[in-house]
C-alpha atoms as a PDB file:
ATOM      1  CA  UNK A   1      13.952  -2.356   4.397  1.00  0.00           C
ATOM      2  CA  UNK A   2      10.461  -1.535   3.321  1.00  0.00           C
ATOM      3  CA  UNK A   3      10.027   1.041   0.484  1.00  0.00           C
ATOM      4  CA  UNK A   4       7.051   2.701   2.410  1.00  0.00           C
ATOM      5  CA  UNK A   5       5.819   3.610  -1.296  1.00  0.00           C
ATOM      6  CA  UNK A   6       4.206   7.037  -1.399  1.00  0.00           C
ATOM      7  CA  UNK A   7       0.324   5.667  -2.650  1.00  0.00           C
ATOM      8  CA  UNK A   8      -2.492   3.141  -3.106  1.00  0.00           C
ATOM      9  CA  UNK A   9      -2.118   0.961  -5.986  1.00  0.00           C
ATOM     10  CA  UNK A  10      -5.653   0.500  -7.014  1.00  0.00           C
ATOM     11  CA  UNK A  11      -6.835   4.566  -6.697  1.00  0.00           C
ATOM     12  CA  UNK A  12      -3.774   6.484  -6.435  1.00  0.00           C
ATOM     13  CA  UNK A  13      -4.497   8.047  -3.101  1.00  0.00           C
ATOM     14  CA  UNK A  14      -1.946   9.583  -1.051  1.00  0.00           C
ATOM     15  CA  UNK A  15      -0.397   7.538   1.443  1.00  0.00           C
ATOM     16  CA  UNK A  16       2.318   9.408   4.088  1.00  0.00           C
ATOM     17  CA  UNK A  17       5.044   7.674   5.498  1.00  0.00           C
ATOM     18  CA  UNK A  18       3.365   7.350   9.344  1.00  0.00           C
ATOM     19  CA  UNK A  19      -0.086   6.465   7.088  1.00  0.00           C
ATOM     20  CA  UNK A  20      -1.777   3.850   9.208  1.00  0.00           C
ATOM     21  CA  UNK A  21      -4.133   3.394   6.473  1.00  0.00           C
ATOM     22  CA  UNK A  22      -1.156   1.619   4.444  1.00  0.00           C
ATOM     23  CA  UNK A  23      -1.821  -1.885   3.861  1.00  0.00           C
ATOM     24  CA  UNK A  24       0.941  -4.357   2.319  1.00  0.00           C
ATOM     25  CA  UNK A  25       1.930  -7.621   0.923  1.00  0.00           C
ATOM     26  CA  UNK A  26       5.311  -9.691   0.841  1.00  0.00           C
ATOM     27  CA  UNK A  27       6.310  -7.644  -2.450  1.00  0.00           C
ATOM     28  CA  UNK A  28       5.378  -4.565  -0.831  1.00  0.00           C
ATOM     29  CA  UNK A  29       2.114  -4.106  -3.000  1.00  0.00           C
ATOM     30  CA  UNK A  30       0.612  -0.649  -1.752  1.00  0.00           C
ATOM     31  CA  UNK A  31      -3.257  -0.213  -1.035  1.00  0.00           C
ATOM     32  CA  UNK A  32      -5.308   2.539   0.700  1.00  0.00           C
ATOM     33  CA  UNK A  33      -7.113   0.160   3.978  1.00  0.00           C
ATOM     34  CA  UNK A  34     -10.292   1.058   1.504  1.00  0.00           C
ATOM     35  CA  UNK A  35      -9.147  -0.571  -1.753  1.00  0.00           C
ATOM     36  CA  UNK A  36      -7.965  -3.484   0.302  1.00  0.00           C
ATOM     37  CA  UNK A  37     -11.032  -4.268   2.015  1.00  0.00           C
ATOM     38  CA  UNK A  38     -13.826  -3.078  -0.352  1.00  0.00           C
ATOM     39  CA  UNK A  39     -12.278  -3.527  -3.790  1.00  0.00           C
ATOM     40  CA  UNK A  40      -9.716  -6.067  -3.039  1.00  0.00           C
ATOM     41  CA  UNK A  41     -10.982  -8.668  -0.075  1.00  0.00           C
ATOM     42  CA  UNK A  42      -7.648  -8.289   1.908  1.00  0.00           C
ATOM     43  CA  UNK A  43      -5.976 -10.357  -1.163  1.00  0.00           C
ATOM     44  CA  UNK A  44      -2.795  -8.565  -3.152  1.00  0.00           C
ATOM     45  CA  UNK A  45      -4.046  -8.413  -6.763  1.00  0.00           C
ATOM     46  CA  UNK A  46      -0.486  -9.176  -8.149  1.00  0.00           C
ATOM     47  CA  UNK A  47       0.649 -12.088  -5.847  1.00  0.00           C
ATOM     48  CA  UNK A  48      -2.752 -13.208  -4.358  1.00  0.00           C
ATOM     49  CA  UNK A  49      -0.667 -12.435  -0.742  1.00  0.00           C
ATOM     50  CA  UNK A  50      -2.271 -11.174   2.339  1.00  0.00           C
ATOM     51  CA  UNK A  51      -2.707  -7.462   2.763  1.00  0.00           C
ATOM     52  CA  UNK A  52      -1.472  -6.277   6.227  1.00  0.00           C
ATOM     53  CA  UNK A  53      -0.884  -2.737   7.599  1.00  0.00           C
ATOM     54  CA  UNK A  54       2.248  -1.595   7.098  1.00  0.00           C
ATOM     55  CA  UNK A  55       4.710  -0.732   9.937  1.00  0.00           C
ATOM     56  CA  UNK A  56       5.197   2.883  10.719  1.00  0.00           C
ATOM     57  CA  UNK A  57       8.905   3.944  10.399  1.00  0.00           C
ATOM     58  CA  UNK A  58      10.170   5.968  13.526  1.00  0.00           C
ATOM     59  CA  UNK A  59      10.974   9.671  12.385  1.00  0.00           C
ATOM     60  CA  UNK A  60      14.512   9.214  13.296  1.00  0.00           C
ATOM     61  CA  UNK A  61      15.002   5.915  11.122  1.00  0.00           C
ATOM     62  CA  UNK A  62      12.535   8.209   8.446  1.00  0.00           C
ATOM     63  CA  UNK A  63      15.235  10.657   8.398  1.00  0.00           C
ATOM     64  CA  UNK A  64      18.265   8.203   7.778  1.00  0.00           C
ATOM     65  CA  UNK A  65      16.281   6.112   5.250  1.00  0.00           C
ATOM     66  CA  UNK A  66      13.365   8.253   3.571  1.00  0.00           C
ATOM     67  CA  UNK A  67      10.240   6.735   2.025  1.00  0.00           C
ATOM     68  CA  UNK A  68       9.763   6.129  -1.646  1.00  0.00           C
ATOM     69  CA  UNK A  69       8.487   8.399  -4.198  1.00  0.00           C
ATOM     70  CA  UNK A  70       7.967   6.136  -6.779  1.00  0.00           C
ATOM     71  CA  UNK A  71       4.529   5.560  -7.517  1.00  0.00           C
ATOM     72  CA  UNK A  72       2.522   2.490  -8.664  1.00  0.00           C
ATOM     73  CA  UNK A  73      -0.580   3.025  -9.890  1.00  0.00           C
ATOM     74  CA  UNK A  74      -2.783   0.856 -11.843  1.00  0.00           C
ATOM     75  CA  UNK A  75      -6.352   1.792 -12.877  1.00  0.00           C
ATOM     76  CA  UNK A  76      -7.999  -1.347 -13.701  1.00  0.00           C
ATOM     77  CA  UNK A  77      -7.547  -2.447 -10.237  1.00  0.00           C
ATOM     78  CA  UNK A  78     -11.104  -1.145  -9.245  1.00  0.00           C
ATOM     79  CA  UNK A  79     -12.889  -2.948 -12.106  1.00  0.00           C
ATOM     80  CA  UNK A  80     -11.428  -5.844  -8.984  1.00  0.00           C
ATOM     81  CA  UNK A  81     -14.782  -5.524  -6.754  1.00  0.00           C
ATOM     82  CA  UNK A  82     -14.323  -8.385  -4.044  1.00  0.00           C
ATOM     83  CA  UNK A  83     -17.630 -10.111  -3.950  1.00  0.00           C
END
């Protein structure tokens, strides 16, 4: 089951559960859709995976199995800039 973590990776923004602005790789890496178009190039900076949108959980499953509230955050992510 997916963690739905609670925030981008590369700026720390706030990203809700039902956030279709979530974007993911295999491991789960987080990123805002901006950081993983603009700073990132659609590539995961920690396994060089594809960055997808992540599924929305239905509020019912939501309930039964909550999202994460661990954050990941790592600053030097936007010295990243895709080219």
């Amino acid at each position: 089951m997916l963690e739905l973590r609670p925030g981008c990776e590369c700026c720390d923004r706030d990203l809700a559960p039902d956030s279709r602005e979530a974007m993911i790789c295999t491991f789960e890496c987080t990123f805002c859709a901006d950081c993983a178009g603009a700073v990132l190039g659609g590539i995961c900076p920690n396994c060089a995976g594809e960055l997808v949108r992540r599924p929305v959980r239905p509020p019912a499953a939501l309930a039964r199995h909550p999202a994460s509230s661990v954050r990941v955050f790592n600053p030097d992510c936007q010295s990243r800039r895709a080219g």
